[in-house]
Protein backbone atom coordinates (compact mmCIF):
# COMPACT_ATOMS: atom_id res chain seq x y z
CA UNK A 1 -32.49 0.98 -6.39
CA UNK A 2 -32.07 4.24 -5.18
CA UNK A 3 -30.26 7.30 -7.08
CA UNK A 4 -26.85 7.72 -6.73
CA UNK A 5 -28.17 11.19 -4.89
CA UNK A 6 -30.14 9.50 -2.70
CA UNK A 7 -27.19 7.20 -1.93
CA UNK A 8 -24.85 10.20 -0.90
CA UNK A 9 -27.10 12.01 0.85
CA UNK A 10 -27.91 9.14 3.31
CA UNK A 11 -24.25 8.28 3.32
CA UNK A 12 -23.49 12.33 4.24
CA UNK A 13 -26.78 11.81 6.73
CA UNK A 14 -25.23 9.10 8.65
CA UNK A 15 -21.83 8.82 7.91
CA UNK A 16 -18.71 10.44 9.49
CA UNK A 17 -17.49 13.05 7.69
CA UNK A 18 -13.83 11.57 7.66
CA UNK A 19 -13.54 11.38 3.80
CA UNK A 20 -14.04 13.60 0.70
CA UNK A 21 -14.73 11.30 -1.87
CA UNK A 22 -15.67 12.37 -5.27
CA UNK A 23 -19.48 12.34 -6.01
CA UNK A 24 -19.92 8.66 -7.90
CA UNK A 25 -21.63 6.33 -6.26
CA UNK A 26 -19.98 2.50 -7.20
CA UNK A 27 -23.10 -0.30 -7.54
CA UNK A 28 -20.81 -2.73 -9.93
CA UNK A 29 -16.79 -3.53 -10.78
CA UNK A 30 -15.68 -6.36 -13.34
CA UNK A 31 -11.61 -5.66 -14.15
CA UNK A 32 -10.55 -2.31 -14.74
CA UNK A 33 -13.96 -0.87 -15.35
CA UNK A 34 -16.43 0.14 -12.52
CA UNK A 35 -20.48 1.13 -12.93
CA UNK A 36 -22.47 3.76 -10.70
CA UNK A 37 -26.41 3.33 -9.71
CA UNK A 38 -27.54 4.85 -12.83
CA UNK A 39 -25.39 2.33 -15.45
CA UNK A 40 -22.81 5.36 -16.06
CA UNK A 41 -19.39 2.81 -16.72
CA UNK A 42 -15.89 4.42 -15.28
CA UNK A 43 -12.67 3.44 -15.91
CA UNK A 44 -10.72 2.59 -12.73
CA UNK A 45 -7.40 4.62 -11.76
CA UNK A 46 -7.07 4.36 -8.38
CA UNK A 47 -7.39 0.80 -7.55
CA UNK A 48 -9.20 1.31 -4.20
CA UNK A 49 -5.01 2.58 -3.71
CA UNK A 50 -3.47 -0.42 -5.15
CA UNK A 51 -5.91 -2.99 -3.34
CA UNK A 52 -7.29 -4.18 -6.57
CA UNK A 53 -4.14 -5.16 -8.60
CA UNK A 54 -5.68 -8.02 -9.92
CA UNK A 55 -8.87 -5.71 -11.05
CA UNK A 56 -11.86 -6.00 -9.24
CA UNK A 57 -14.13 -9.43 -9.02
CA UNK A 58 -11.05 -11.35 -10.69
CA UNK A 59 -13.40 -14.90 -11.23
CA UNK A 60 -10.18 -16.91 -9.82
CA UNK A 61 -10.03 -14.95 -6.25
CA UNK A 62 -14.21 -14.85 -6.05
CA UNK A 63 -14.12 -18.61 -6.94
CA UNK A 64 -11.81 -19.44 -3.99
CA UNK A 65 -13.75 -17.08 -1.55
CA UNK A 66 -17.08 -18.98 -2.71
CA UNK A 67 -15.51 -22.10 -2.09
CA UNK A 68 -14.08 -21.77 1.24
CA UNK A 69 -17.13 -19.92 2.27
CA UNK A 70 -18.79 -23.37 1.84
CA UNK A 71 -16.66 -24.99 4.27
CA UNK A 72 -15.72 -23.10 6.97
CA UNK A 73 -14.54 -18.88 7.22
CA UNK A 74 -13.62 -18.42 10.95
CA UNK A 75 -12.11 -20.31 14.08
CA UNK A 76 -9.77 -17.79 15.48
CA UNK A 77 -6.11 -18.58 16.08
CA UNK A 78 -7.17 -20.77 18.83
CA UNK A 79 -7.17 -23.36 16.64
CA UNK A 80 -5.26 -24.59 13.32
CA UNK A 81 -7.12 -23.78 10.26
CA UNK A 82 -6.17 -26.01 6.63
CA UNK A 83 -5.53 -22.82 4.80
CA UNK A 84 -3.03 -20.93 7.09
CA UNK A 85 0.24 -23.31 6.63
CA UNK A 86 -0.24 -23.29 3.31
CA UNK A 87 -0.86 -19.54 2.64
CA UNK A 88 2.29 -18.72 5.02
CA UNK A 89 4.33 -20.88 3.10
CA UNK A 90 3.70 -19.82 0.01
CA UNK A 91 3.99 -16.05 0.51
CA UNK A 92 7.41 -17.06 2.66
CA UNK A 93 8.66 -18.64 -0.44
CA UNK A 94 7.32 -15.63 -3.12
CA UNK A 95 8.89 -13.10 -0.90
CA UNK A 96 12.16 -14.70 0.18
CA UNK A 97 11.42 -14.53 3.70
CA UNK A 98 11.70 -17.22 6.53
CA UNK A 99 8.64 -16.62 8.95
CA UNK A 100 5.37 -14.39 8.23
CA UNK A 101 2.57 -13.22 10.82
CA UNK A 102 -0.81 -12.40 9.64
CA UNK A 103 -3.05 -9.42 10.50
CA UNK A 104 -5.96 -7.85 8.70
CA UNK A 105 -5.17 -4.25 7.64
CA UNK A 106 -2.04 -2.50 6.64
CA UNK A 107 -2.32 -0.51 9.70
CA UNK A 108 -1.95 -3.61 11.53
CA UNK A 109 0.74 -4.98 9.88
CA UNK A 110 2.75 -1.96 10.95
CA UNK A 111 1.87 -1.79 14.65
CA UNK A 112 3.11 -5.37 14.69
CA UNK A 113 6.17 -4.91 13.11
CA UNK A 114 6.49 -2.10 15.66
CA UNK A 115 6.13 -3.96 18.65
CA UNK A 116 8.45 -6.73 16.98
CA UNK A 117 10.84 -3.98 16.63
CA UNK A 118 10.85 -2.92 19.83
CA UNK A 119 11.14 -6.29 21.40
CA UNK A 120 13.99 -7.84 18.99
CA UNK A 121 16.05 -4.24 20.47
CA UNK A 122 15.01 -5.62 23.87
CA UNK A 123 15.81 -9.16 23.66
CA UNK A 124 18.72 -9.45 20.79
CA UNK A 125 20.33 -5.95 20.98
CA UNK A 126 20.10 -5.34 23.88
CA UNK A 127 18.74 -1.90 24.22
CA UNK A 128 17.62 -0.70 27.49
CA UNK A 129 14.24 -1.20 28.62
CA UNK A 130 11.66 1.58 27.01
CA UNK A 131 14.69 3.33 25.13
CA UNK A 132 13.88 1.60 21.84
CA UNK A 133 13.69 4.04 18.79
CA UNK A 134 12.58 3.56 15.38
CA UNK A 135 13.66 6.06 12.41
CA UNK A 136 10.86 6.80 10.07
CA UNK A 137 11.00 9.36 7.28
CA UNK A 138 8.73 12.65 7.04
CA UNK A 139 6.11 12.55 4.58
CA UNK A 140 5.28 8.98 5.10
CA UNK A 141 2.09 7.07 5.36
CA UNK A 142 1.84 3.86 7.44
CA UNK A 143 -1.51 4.29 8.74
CA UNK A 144 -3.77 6.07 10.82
CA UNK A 145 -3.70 4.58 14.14
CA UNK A 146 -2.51 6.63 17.16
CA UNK A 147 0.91 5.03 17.42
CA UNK A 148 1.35 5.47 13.55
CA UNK A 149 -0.24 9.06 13.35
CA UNK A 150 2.65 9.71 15.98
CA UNK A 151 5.29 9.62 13.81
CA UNK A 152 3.47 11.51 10.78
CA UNK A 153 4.66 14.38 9.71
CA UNK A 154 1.29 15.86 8.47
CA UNK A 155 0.09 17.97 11.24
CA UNK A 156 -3.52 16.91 10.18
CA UNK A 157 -3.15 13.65 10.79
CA UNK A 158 -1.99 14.11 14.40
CA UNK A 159 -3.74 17.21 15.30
CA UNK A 160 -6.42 16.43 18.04
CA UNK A 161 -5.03 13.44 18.68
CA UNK A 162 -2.47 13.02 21.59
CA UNK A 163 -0.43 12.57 23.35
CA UNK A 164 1.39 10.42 21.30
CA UNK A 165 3.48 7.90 21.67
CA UNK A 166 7.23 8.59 21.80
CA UNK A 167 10.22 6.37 20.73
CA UNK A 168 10.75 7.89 16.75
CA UNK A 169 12.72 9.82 14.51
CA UNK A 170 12.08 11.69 11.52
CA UNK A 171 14.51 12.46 9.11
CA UNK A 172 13.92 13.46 5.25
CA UNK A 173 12.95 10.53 2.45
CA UNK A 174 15.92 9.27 -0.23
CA UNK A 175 18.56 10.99 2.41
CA UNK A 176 21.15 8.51 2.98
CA UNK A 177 23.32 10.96 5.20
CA UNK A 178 20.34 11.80 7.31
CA UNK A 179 19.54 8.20 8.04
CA UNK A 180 23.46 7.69 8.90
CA UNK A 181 23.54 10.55 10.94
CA UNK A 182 19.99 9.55 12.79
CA UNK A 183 21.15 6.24 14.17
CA UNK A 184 22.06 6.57 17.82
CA UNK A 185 22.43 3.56 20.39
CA UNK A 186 19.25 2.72 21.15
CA UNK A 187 18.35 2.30 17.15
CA UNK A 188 16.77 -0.62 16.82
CA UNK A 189 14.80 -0.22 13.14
CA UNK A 190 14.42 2.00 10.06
CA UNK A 191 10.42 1.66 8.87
CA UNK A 192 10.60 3.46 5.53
CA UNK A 193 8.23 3.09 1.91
CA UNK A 194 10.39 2.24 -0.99
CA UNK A 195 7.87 5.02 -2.98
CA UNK A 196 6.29 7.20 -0.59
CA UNK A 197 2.73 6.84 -2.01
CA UNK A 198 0.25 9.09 -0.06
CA UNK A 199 2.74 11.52 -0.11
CA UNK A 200 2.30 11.88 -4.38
CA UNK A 201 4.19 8.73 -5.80
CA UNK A 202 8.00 9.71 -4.24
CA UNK A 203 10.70 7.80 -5.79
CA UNK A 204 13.51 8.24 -3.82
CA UNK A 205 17.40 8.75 -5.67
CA UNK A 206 18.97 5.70 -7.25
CA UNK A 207 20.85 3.16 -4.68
CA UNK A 208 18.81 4.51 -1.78
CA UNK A 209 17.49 1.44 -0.62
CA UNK A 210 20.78 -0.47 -1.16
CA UNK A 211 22.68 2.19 1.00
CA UNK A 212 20.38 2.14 3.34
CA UNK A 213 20.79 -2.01 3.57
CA UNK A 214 24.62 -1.47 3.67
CA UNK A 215 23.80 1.07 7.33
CA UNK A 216 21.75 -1.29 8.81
CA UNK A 217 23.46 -4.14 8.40
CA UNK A 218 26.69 -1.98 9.39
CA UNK A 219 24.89 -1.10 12.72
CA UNK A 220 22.49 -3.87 13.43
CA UNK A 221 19.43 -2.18 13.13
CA UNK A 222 16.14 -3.83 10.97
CA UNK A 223 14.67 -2.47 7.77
CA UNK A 224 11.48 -2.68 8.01
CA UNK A 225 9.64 -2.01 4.26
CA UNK A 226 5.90 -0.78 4.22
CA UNK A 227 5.18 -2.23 1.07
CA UNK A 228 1.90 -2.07 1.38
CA UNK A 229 0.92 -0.10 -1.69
CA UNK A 230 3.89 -1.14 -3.48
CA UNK A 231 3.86 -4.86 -3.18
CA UNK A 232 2.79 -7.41 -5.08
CA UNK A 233 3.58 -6.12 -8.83
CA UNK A 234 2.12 -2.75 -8.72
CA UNK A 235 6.27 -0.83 -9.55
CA UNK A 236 6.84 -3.51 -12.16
CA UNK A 237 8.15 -6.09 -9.68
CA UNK A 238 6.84 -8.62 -7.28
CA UNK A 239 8.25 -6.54 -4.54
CA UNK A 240 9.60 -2.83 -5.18
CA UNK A 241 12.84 -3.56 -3.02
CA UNK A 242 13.83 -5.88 -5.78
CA UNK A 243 14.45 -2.86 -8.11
CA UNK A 244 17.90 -2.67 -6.25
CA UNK A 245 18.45 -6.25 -5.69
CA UNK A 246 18.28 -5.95 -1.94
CA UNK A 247 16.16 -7.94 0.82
CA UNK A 248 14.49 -6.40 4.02
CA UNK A 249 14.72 -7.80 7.48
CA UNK A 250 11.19 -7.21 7.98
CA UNK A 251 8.42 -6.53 5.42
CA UNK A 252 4.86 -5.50 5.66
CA UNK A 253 2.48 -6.88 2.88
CA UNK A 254 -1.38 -5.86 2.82
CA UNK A 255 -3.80 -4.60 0.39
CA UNK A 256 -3.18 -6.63 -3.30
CA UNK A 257 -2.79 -9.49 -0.65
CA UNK A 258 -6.33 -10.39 -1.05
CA UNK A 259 -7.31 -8.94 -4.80
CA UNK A 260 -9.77 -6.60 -2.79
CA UNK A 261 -11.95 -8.75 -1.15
CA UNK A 262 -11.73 -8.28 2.59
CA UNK A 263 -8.56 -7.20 4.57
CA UNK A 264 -6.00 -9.52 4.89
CA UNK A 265 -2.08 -8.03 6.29
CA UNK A 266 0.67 -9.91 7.16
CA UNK A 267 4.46 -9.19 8.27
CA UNK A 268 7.52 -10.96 7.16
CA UNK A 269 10.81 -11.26 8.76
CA UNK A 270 13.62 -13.57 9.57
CA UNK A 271 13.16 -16.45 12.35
CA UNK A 272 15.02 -14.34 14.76
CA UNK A 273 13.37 -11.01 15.15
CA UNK A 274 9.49 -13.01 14.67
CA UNK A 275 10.81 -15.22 17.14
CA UNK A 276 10.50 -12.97 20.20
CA UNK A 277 6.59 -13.84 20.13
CA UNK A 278 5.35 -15.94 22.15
CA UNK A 279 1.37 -17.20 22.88
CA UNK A 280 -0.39 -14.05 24.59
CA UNK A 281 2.30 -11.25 23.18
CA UNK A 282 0.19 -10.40 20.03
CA UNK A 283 -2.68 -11.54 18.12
CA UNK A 284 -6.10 -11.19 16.03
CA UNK A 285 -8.97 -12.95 15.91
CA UNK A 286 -9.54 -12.66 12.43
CA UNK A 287 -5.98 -12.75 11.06
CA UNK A 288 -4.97 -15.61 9.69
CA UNK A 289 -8.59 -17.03 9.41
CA UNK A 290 -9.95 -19.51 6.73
CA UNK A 291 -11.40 -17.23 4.32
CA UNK A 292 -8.42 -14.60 4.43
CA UNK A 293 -6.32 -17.35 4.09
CA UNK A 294 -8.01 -18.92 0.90
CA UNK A 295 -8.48 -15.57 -0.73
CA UNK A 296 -4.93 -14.65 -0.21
CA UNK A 297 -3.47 -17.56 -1.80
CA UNK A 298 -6.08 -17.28 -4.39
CA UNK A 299 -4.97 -14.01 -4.82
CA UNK A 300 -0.85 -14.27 -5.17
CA UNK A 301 -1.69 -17.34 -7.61
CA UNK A 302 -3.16 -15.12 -10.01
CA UNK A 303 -0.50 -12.46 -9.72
CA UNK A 304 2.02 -14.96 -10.45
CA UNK A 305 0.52 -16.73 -13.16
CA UNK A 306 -1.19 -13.77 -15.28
CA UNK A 307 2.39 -12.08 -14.82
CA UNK A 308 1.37 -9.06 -13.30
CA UNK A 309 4.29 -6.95 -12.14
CA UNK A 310 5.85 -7.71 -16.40
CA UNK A 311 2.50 -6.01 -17.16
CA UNK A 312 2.78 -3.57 -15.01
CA UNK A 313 6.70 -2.61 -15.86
CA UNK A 314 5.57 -2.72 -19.56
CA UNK A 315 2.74 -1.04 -19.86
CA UNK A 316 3.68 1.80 -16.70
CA UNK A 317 6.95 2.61 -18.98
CA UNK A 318 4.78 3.14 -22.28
CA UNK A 319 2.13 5.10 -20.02
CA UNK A 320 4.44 7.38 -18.39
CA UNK A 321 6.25 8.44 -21.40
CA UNK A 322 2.89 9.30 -22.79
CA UNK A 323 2.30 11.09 -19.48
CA UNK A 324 5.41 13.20 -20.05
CA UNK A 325 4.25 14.78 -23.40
CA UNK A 326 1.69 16.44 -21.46
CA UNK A 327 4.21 18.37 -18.95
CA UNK A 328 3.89 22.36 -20.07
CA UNK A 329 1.37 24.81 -18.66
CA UNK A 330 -0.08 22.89 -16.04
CA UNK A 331 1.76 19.73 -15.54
CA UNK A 332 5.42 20.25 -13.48
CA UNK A 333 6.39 16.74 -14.02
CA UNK A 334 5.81 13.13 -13.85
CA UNK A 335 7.22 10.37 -11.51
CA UNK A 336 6.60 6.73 -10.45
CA UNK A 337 7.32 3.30 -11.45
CA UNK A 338 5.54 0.58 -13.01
CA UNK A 339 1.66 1.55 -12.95
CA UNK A 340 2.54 3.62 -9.92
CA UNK A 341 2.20 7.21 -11.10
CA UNK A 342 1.89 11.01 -10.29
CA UNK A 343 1.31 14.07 -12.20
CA UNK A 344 2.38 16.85 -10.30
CA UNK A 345 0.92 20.03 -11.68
CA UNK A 346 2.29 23.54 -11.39
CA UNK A 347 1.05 25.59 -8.58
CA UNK A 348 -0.48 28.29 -11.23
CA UNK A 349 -2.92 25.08 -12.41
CA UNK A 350 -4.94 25.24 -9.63
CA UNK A 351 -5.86 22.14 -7.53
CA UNK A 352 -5.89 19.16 -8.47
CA UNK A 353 -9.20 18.03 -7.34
CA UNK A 354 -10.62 20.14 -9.54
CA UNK A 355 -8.88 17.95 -12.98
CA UNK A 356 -10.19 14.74 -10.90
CA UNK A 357 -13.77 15.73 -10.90
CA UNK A 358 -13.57 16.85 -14.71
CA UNK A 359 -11.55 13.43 -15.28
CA UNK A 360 -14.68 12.33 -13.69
CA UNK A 361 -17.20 13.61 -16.05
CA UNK A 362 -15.01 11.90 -18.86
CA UNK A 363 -15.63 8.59 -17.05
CA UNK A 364 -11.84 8.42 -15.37
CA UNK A 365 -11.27 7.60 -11.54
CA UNK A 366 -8.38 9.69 -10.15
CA UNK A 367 -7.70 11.10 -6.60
CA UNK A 368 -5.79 14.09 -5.95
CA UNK A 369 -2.76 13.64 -3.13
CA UNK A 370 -1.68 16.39 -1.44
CA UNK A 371 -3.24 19.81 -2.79
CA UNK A 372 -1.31 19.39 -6.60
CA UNK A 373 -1.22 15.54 -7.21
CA UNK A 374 -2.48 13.35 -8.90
CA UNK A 375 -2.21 9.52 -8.79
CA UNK A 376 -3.11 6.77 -11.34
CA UNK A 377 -2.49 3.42 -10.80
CA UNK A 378 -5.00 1.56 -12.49
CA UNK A 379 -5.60 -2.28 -12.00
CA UNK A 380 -2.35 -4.34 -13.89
CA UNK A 381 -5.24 -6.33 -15.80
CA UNK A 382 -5.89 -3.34 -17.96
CA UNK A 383 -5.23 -3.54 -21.47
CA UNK A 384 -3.63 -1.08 -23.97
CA UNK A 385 -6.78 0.39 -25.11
CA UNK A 386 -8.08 1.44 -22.00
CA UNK A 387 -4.77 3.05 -21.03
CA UNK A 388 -4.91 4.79 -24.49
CA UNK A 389 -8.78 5.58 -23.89
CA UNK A 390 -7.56 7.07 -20.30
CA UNK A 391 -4.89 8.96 -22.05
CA UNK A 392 -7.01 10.99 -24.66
CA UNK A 393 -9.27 12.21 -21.59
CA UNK A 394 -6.20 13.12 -19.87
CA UNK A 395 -4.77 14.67 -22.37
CA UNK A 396 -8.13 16.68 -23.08
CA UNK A 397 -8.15 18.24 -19.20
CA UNK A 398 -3.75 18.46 -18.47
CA UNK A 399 -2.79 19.28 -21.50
């Protein structure tokens, strides 16, 4: 096997240069824990960004992708498939929601709920033709596609490449007033992240999301939820909305869906707004296939029955009060919920890519966010020790 040298330098040979990973090279993953190519064992914090809920090779998600694989993994949607009815009904029933669409990628999910967006303000609201607008917030991330990287608000993301496509607002994250003020006639949605992730773990002020359901309703307009990162147990529920006992018109669901196995998205709203597809307005050719299918129910099963969003509100509380000892010299605060975390260090502590690649050494996997953040959400099948084993070497490079 080659050296994990060899294996970056090939990868920095022939690769794009459109990520800045930290130098490990990953040959193995069982749980929480990960191995590189020279048996070095790391303890995972990141996830693969909340992908890997269920920890990585869970034996009851790999055992239902090796058994579908022996029957049958793609037909495209132009045929039924024994795995799709089931898997939409049972994430329709876990979520609360009446009809669900599935995609591949989170980035997918969005652009559909986009263009169902735009067509429910067409068809039910009535909206002018090409008026439609959808308010987003700044600082979020939905995805990196052009329509998505048009309503960024970090230049970096968008420099390069327009033009971009019009039809959203940006007003600030957790600001009720702003969103009230935002909504003109042509308002069809509000696509908004219960915890802005990317941008460092956000947690918006108490009752935001419940306000927010009270203006929409109030002015018929969707909420859409990206809860792509924070779905599916990673806050401490099943779904982070249900922290203020509210339900979303439309909600986007990706990542955890399949326990990290291969990309499975879907969208889930009432029968009226997924209603304005018809055959030939959207599709995929591998969404909603066999093996996604499988995987994904596979994968919900096991985050049901091993109780993983209790885990992850019990052992997140314990974690972040340990977290908060360490706030001082270098570390401003902490935030998150659940095993959804950020350290945000003071600007006079340097980077934070620089405590991630000494976490490194230690054996910990952490990525900085942002130039003075830094995330952990490890899998919600870690136990106690390893969060105490993580804390020690945390405490040894914050504190």
């Amino acid at each position: 096997m080659p050296s994990s040298e060899e294996i970056i330098e090939i990868t920095e040979k022939y690769g794009a240069r459109n990520y800045k990973p930290l130098p490990v090279v990953i040959s193995r993953a069982e749980g929480a824990w990960v191995w590189d190519c020279e048996g070095k064992k790391y303890l995972d914090f990141l996830s693969a960004y909340s992908a890997v809920n269920q920890g990585h090779r869970h034996p009851v998600i790999v055992g239902a992708m090796k058994e579908q694989l022996d029957r049958v993994t793609l037909t495209s949607r132009a045929f039924h498939n024994d795995q799709l009815g089931p898997f939409l009904e049972e994430i329709c029933k876990l979520s609360g929601m009446e009809m669900a669409l599935p995609m591949n990628t989170g980035a997918e999910a969005v652009e559909t709920a986009v263009k169902m967006a735009r067509k429910w303000g067409y068809t039910s609201k009535k909206v002018a033709e090409n008026q439609a607008e959808i308010v987003c917030c700044t600082d979020n991330f939905h995805g990196r596609t052009t329509t998505v990287v048009s309503f960024s608000s970090d230049e970096q993301y968008k420099e390069g490449f327009g033009p971009y496509t019009p039809g959203f607002k940006l007003i600030p994250f957790g600001d009720v007033e702003a969103f009230e003020k935002s909504i003109g006639p042509n308002t069809v949605a509000f696509l908004v992240e219960p915890i802005q992730g990317e941008a460092g773990v956000v947690v918006p002020p108490d009752g935001y999301l419940k306000r927010v359901r009270d203006i929409c309703t109030k002015n018929n307009i969707l909420l859409m939820l990206d809860e792509i990162q924070t779905g599916l147990g990673r806050t401490g529920r099943m779904f982070c909305f249900e922290h203020e006992g509210i339900r979303p018109d439309v909600l986007m669901l990706g990542k955890a869906i399949s326990g990290g196995l291969l990309p499975v998205s879907v969208v889930l709203a009432s029968r009226e707004a997924l209603s304005v597809f018809r055959p030939g307005d959207h599709g995929s050719t591998f969404g909603g296939c066999p093996i996604g299918c499988a995987v994904a129910r596979a994968a919900l099963r096991v985050i049901v029955e091993d109780k993983l969003p209790q885990r992850s509100a019990e052992l997140g509380a314990a974690f972040s009060k340990k977290l908060e000892t360490l706030v001082g010299a270098k570390v401003e605060l902490v935030r998150g919920r659940g095993l959804f975390l950020a350290v945000v260090l003071k600007k006079a502590a340097g980077p934070a890519r620089a405590y991630c690649e000494q976490l490194l050494e230690k054996g910990l996997l952490c990525k900085e966010t942002h130039e003075n953040i830094i995330r952990f959400a490890p899998p919600l099948v870690i136990d106690q020790k390893d969060l105490d084993w993580a804390f020690e070497r945390i405490k040894e490079v914050l504190g």
